[in-house]
Protein backbone atom coordinates (compact mmCIF):
# COMPACT_ATOMS: atom_id res chain seq x y z
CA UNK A 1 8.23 -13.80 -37.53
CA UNK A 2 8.72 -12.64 -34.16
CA UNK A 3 5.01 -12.97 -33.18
CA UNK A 4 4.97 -16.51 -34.37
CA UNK A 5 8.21 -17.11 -32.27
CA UNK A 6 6.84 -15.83 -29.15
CA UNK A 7 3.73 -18.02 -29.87
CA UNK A 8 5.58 -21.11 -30.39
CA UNK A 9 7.36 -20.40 -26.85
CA UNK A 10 4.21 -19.81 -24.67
CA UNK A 11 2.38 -22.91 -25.83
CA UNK A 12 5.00 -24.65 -24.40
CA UNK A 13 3.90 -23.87 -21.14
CA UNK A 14 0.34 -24.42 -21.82
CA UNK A 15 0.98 -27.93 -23.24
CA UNK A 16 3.72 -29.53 -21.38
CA UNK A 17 3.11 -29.27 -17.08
CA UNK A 18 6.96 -30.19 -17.34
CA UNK A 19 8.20 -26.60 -18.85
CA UNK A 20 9.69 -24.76 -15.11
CA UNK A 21 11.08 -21.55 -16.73
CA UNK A 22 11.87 -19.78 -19.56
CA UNK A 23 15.62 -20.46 -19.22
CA UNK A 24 14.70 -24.46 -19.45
CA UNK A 25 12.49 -24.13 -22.36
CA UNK A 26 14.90 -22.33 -24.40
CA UNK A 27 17.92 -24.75 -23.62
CA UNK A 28 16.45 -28.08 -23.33
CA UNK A 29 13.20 -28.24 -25.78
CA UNK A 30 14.66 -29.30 -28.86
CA UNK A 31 10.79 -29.00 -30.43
CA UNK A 32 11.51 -25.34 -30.30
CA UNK A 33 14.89 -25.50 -31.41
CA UNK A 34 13.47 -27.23 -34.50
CA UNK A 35 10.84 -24.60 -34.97
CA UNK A 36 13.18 -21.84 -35.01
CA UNK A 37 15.67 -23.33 -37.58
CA UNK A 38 12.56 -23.70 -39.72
CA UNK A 39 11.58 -20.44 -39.62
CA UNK A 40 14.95 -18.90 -40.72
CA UNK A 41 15.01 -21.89 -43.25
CA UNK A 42 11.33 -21.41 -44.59
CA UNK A 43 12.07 -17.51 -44.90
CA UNK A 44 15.68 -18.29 -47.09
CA UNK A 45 13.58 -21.10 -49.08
CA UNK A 46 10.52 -18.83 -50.35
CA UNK A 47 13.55 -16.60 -51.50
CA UNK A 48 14.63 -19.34 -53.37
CA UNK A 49 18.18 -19.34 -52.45
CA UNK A 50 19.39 -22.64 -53.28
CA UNK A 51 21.39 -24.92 -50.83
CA UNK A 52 21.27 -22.77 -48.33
CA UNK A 53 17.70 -23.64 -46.31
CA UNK A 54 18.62 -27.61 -46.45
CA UNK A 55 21.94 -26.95 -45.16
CA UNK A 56 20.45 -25.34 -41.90
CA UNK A 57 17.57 -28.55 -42.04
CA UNK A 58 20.28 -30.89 -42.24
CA UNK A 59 21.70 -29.31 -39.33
CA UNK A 60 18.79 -28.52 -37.45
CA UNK A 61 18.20 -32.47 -37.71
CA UNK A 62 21.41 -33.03 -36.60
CA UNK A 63 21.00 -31.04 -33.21
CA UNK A 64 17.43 -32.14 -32.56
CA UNK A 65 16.78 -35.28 -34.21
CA UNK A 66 13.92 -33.73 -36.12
CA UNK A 67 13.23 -33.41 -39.54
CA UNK A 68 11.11 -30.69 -41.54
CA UNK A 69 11.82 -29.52 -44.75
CA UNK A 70 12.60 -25.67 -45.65
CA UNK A 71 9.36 -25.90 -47.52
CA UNK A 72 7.17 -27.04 -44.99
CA UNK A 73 4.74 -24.53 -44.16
CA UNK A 74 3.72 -24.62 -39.87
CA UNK A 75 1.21 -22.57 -38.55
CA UNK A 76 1.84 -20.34 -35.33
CA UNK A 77 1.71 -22.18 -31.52
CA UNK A 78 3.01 -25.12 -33.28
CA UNK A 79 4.38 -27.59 -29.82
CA UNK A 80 6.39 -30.98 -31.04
CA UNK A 81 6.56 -32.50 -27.86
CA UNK A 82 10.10 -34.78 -27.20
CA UNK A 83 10.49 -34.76 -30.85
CA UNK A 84 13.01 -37.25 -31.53
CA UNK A 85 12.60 -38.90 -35.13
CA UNK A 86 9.60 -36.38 -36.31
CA UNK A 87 9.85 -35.78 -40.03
CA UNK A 88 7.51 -33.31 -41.79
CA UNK A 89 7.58 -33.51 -45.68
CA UNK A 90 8.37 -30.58 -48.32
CA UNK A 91 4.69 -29.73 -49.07
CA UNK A 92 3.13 -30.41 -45.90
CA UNK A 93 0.88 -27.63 -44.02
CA UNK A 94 0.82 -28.00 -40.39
CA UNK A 95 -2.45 -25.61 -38.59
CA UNK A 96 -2.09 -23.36 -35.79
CA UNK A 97 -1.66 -25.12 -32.12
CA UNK A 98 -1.27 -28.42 -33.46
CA UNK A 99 0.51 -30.90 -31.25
CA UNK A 100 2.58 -33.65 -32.48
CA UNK A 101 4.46 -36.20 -30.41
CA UNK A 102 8.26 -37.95 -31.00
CA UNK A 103 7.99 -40.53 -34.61
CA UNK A 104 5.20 -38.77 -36.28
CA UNK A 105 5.93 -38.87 -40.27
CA UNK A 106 3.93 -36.69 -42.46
CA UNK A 107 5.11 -37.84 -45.64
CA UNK A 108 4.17 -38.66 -49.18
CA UNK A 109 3.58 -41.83 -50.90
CA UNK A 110 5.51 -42.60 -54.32
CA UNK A 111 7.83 -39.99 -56.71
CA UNK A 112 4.79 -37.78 -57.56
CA UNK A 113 5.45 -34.09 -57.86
CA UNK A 114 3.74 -30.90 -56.62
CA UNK A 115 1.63 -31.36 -53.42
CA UNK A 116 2.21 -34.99 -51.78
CA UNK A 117 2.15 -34.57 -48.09
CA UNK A 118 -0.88 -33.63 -45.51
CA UNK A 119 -2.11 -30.86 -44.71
CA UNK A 120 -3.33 -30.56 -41.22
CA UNK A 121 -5.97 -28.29 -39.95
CA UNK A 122 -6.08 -26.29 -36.47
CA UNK A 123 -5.65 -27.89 -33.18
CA UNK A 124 -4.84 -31.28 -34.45
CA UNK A 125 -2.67 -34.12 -31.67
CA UNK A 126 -0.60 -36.74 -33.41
CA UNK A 127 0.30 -39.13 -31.07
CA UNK A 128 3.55 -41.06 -30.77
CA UNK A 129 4.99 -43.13 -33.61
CA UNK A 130 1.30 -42.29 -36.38
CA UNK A 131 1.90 -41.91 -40.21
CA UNK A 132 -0.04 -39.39 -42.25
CA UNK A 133 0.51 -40.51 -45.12
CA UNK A 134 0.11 -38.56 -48.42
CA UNK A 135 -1.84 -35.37 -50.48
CA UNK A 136 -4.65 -35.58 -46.96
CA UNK A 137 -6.78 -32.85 -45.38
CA UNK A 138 -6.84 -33.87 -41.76
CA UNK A 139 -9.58 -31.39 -40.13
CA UNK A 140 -8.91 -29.15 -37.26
CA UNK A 141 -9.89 -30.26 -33.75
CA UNK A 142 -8.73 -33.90 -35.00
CA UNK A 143 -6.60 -36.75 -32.67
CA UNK A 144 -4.47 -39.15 -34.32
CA UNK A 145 -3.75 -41.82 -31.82
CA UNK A 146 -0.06 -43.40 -31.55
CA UNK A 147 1.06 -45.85 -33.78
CA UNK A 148 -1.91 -45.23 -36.27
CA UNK A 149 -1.21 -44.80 -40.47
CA UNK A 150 -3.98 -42.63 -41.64
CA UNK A 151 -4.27 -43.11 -45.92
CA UNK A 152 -7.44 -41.55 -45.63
CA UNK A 153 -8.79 -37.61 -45.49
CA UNK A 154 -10.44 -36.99 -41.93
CA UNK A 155 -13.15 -34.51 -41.22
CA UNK A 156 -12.90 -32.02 -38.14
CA UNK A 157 -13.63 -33.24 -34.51
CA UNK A 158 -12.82 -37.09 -35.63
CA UNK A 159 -10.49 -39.45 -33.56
CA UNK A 160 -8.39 -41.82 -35.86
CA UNK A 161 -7.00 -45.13 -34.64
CA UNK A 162 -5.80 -48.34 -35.58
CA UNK A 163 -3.57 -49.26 -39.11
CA UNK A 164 -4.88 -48.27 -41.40
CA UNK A 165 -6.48 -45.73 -39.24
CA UNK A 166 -9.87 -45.67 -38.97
CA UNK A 167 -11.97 -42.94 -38.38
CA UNK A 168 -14.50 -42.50 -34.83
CA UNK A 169 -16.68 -40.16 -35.11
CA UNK A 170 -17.18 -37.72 -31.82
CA UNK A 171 -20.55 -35.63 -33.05
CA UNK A 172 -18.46 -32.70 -32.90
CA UNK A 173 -17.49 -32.18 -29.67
CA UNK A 174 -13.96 -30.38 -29.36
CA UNK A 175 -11.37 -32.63 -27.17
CA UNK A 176 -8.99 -31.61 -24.84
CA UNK A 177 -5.36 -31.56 -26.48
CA UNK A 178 -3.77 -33.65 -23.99
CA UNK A 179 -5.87 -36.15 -23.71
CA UNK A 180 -4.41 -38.24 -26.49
CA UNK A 181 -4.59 -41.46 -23.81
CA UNK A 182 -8.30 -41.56 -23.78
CA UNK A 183 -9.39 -42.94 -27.47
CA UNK A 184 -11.65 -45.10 -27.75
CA UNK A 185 -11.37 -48.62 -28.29
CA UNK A 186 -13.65 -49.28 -31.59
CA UNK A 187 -12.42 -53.05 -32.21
CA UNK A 188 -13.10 -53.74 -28.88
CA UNK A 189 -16.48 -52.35 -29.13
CA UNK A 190 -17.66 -53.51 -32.49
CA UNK A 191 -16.23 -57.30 -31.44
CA UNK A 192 -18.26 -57.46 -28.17
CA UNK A 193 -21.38 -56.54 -30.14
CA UNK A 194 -20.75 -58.96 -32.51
CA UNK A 195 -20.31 -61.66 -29.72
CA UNK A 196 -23.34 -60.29 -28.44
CA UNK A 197 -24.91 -61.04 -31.66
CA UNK A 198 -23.87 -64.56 -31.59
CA UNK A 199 -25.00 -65.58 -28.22
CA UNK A 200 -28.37 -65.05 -29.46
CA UNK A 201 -28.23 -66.19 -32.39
CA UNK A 202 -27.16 -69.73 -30.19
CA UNK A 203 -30.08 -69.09 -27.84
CA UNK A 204 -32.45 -68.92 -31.15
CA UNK A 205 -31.28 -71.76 -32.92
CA UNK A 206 -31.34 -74.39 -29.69
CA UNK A 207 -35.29 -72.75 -28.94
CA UNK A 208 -35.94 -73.67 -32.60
CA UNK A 209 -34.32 -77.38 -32.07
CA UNK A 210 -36.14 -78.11 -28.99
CA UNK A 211 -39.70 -76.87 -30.44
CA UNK A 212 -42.02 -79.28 -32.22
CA UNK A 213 -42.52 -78.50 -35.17
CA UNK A 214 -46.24 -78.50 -36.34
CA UNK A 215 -46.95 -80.16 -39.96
CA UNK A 216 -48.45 -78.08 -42.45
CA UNK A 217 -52.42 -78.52 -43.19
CA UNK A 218 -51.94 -80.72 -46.13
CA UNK A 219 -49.10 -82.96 -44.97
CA UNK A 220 -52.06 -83.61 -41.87
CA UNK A 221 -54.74 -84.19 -44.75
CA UNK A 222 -52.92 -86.35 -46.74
CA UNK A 223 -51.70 -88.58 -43.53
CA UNK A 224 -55.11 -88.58 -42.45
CA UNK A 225 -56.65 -90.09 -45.82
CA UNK A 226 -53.94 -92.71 -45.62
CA UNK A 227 -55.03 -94.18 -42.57
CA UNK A 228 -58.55 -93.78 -43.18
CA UNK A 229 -57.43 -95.59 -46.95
CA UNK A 230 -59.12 -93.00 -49.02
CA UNK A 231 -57.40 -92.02 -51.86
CA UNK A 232 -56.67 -87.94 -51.74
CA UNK A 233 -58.82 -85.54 -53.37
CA UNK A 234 -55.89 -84.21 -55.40
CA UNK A 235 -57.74 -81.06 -56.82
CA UNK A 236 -58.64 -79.91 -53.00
CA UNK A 237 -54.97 -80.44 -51.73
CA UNK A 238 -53.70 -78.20 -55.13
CA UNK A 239 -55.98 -75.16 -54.32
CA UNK A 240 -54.50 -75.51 -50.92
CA UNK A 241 -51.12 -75.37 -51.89
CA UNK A 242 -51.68 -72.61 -53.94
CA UNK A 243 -52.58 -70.62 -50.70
CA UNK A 244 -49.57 -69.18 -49.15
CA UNK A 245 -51.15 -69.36 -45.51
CA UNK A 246 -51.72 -72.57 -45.83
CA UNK A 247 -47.88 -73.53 -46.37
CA UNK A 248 -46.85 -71.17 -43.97
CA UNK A 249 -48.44 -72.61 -41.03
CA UNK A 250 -45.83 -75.00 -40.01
CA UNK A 251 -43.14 -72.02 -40.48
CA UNK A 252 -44.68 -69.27 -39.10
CA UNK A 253 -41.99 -69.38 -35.94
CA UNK A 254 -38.99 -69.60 -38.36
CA UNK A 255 -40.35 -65.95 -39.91
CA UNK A 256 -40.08 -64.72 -36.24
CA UNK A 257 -36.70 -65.54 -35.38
CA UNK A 258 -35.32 -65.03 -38.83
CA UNK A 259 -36.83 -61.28 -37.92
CA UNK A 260 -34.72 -61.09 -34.66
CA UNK A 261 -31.43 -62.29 -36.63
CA UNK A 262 -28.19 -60.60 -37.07
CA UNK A 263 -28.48 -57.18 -38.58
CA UNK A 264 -24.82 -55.21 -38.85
CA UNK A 265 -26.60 -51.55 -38.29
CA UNK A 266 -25.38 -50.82 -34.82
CA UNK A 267 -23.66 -47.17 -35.16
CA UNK A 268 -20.84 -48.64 -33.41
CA UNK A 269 -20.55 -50.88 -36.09
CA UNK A 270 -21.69 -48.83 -39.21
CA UNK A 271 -19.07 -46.60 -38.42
CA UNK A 272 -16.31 -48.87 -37.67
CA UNK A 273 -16.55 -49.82 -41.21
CA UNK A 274 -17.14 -46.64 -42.80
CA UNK A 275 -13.59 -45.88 -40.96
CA UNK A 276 -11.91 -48.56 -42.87
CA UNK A 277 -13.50 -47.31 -46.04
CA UNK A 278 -15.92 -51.16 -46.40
């Protein structure tokens, strides 16, 4: 337990540029305050003494404003950052070196027993004020931007925004912890392409109302026996419309721009939906 204390200390320093000295972390970091009443109240719970490990929760919560159960299981290098209002559920499993920011709830969803919470992997941010929500596996080197509810397992290297949180995927590259404040925008993205999409849709449809449209071969035949006042040879003009060239003469240009018209298979936008589960 010691080693895991003395890990939980030094990634202060490596995660918060605010942490002066030793002194100041000890006294005023209320994320490692928590930590420390959960590790005496983890060790009493697998004991199973009773009362006991929620007594020092309750009054861990009390002194810190943050919440984990005895039964919580968190990894080593653990860093909640601020703190206030974090609650972490009985059966949640927090990785190694995970960061998680002030009004992050890993909870459950409904009165089920046995494992309801998430389990997150190694290296995983939760911003500010985001809900993981139920039995989850959240991969390691995942970011969970503020303010999102993720109802949804999320594979390693992802970034998760939005409610419900959606997943964006980052081909694997591993992020920088800190840089919570750089996600990516994927509404904004996947509603300029789609106004991109429109605009020439607009452009098609006003080229296809200002072109004159030819008439097909036996529309001109038939007009052309009028005037001349033959009657039509009717056999000719059905072995003609029995040709499929023939008919497509005068539509030829619709086939084109019905080719160039709105196809949702950008990967901005393929993935925007697989996200949201669509």
């Amino acid at each position: 337990m010691f080693e895991i204390l003395k890990a939980d200390f030094r990634i202060i320093f490596e995660r918060d540029p605010a942490a002066r000295n030793w002194l100041e972390v000890l006294l005023c970091y209320p994320g490692l305050q928590a930590l420390v009443f959960h590790r005496f109240a983890h060790a009493l719970y697998r004991w199973h003494l009773p009362v006991i490990p929620r007594v020092i929760s309750h009054l861990s919560r009390f002194l810190t404003g943050i919440e984990i159960h005895p039964g919580a299981t968190v990894g080593k290098g653990v860093c909640i950052d601020h703190g206030m209002g974090v609650v972490i559920g009985e059966t949640a499993i927090v990785g190694d070196y995970c960061l998680i920011y002030q009004g992050v709830t890993l909870g459950g969803t409904g009165k089920e027993s046995g494992k309801r919470h998430p389990t997150l992997g190694e290296n995983v941010v939760v911003g500010a004020g985001a809900k993981v929500l139920g039995n989850l596996q959240i991969g390691s080197n995942v970011r969970i931007g503020a303010g999102s509810v993720v109802l949804r397992d999320v594979p390693s290297d992802c970034t998760v925004v939005g409610v419900p949180g959606r997943v964006v995927y980052r081909s694997g590259a591993k992020v920088e912890p800190l840089a919570h404040g750089r996600l990516p925008d994927s509404e904004a993205q996947v509603i300029r392409l789609l106004l991109d999409r429109i605009e020439s849709l607009e452009k098609q449809v006003e080229e296809l109302q200002n072109r004159p449209h030819p008439q097909p071969a036996f529309v001109s035949a038939i007009n052309s026996l009028e005037e001349e006042g033959e009657m039509p040879d009717w056999d000719r003009l059905a072995r003609m419309l029995a040709q499929p060239e023939a008919i497509a003469m005068g539509n030829s240009g619709d086939r084109a721009a019905a080719a160039q018209s709105c196809r949702i298979r950008d990967r901005a936008i393929e993935e925007y939906f697989d996200g949201m589960g669509i």
